[in-house]
Every structure is written in structure tokens, then in C-alpha cells.
Protein backbone atom coordinates (compact mmCIF):
# COMPACT_ATOMS: atom_id res chain seq x y z
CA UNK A 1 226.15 180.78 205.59
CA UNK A 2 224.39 183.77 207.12
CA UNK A 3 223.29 182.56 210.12
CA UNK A 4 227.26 181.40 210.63
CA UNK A 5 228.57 185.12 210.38
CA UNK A 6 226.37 186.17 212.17
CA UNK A 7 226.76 183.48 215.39
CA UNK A 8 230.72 184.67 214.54
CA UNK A 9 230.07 189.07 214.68
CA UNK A 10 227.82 187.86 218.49
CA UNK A 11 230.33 185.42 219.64
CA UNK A 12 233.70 187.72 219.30
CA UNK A 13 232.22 190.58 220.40
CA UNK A 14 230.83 188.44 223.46
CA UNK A 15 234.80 187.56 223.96
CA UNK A 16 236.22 190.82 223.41
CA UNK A 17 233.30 192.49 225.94
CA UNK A 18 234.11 189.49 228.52
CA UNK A 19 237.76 190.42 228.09
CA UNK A 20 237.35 193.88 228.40
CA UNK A 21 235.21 193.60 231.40
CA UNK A 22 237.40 191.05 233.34
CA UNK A 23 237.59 191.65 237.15
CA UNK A 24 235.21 195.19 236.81
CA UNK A 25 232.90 195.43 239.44
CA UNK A 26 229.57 197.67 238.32
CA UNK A 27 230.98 200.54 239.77
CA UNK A 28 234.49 200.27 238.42
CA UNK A 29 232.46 199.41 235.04
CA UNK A 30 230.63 202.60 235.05
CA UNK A 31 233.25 205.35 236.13
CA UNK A 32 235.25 203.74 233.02
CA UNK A 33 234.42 205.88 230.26
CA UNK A 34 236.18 204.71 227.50
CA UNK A 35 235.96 200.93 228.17
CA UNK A 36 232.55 201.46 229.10
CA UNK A 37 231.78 203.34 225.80
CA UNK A 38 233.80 200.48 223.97
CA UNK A 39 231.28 197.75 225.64
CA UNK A 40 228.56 199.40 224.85
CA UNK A 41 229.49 199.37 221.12
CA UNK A 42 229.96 195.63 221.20
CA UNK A 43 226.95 195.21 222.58
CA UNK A 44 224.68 197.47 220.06
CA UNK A 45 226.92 195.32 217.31
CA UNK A 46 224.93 191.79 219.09
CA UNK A 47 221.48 193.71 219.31
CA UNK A 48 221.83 194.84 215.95
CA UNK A 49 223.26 191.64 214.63
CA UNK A 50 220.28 189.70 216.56
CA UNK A 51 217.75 192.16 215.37
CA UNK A 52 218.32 191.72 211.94
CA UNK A 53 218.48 187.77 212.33
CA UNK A 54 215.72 185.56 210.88
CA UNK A 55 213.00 184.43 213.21
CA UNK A 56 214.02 180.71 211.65
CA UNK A 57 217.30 181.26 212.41
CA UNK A 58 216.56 182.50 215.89
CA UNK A 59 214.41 178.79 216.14
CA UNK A 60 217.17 176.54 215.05
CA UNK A 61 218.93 177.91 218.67
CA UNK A 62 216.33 178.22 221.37
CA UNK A 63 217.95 177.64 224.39
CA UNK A 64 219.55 181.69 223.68
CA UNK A 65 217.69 184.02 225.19
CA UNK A 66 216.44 186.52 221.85
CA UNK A 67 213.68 188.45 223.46
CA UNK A 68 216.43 189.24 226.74
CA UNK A 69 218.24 190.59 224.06
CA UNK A 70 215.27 192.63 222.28
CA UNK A 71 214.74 193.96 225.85
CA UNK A 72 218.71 195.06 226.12
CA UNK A 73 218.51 197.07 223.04
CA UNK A 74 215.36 198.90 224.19
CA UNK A 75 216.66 199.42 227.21
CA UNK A 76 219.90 200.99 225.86
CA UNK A 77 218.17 203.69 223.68
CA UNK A 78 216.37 204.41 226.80
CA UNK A 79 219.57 205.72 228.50
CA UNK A 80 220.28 206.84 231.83
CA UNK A 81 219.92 204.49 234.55
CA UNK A 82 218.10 202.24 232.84
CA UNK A 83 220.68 202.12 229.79
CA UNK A 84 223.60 201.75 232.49
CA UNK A 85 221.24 199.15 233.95
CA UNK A 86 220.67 196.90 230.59
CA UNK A 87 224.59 197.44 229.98
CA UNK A 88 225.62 195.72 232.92
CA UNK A 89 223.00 192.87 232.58
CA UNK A 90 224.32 192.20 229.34
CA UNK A 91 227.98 191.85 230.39
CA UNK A 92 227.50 190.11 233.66
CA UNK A 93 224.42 188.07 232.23
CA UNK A 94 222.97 187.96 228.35
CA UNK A 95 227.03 187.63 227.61
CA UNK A 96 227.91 184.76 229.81
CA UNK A 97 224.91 182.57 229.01
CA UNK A 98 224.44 183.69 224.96
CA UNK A 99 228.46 182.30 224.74
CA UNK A 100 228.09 178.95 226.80
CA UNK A 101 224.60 177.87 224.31
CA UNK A 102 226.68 178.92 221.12
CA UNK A 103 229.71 176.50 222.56
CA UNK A 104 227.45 174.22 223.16
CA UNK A 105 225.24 174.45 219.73
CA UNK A 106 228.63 174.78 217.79
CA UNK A 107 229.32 171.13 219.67
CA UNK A 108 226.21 169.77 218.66
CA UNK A 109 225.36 171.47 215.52
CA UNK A 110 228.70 172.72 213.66
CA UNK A 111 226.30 172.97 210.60
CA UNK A 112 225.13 175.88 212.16
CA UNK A 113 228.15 177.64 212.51
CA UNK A 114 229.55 177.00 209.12
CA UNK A 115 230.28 180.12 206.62
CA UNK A 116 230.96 178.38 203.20
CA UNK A 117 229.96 179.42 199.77
């Protein structure tokens, strides 16, 4: 049940980050302030949701890449360039490719995904 919320918290804020990105070049992405500020919340809400995951849990779906995003969130708290650098990565990237393996696990392995008492 736990590992199903919390495949559910990374995959909609995945879609809401993809949506909110759509058509952005890096640039564009970066002058936004307040959609970039609202990305970058959805994205500490994945690191901290993976970060708090169990290693077992984090076994039963190895294809996603869960050091890439250990790396984003230490990147982030670095800031700057670096931060803006990990940001972008994440949407045009750890995003994209986290979302296709969870479609594709949630095909394979719906036990996975399932949230019932």
C-alpha cells in the first residue's frame, strides 16, 4: 500500500511538471519565475517522496533511475547554476523516463501500484 502512494505523489507530479513545462525551451523555463518556482516544488515533492522510499521498494522497480534522482536533490540544495542545471535535467530527462518505467511497471506489475487496506 505504501509503495502505491507513493508511485501515485511521483507520477502526478511528473504529469503536472510535464504539463506545466509543455513547449518551454530552457531559457523560456528559467526567466519564468512562478512556473519555474512551481516545478521546482514538484520536483522536491519526487526527491523527497523517493528519499524516504524503502531500498526494497526502490528494488522491486529497477529499470528507474533512484541514484539520478539522489543526485537531482543534491544538486538542487546546491543552487545557482547548478540547481537551475539539475532542474532542467529533471524536467526534460529524470521526468520523461521515471513516467514511461512506471507505465510500463503499472502494465506489468499493477500489484505494485495498488493502495488498498
Amino acid at each position: 500500500m505504501l509503495l502505491g502512494a507513493m508511485l501515485s505523489i511521483i507520477e502526478q507530479a511528473g504529469v503536472d511538471i510535464l504539463t506545466l513545462t509543455e513547449g518551454l525551451e530552457v531559457d523560456e523555463f528559467l526567466k519564468s519565475r512562478l512556473t519555474r518556482m512551481e516545478v521546482r516544488r514538484k520536483v522536491d515533492t519526487i526527491c523527497d517522496t523517493v528519499a524516504h522510499m524503502p531500498s526494497e521498494s526502490k528494488a522491486s522497480l529497477p529499470e528507474v533511475d533512484w541514484e539520478g534522482w539522489r543526485a537531482c536533490a543534491s544538486n538542487l540544495a546546491k543552487g545557482g547554476l547548478i540547481g537551475d542545471d539539475a532542474l532542467w535535467f529533471a524536467v526534460r530527462s529524470l521526468i520523461p523516463a521515471t513516467l514511461t518505467w512506471l507505465r510500463i511497471y503499472r502494465h506489468n506489475q499493477p500489484k505494485l501500484f495498488e493502495m488498498t487496506l
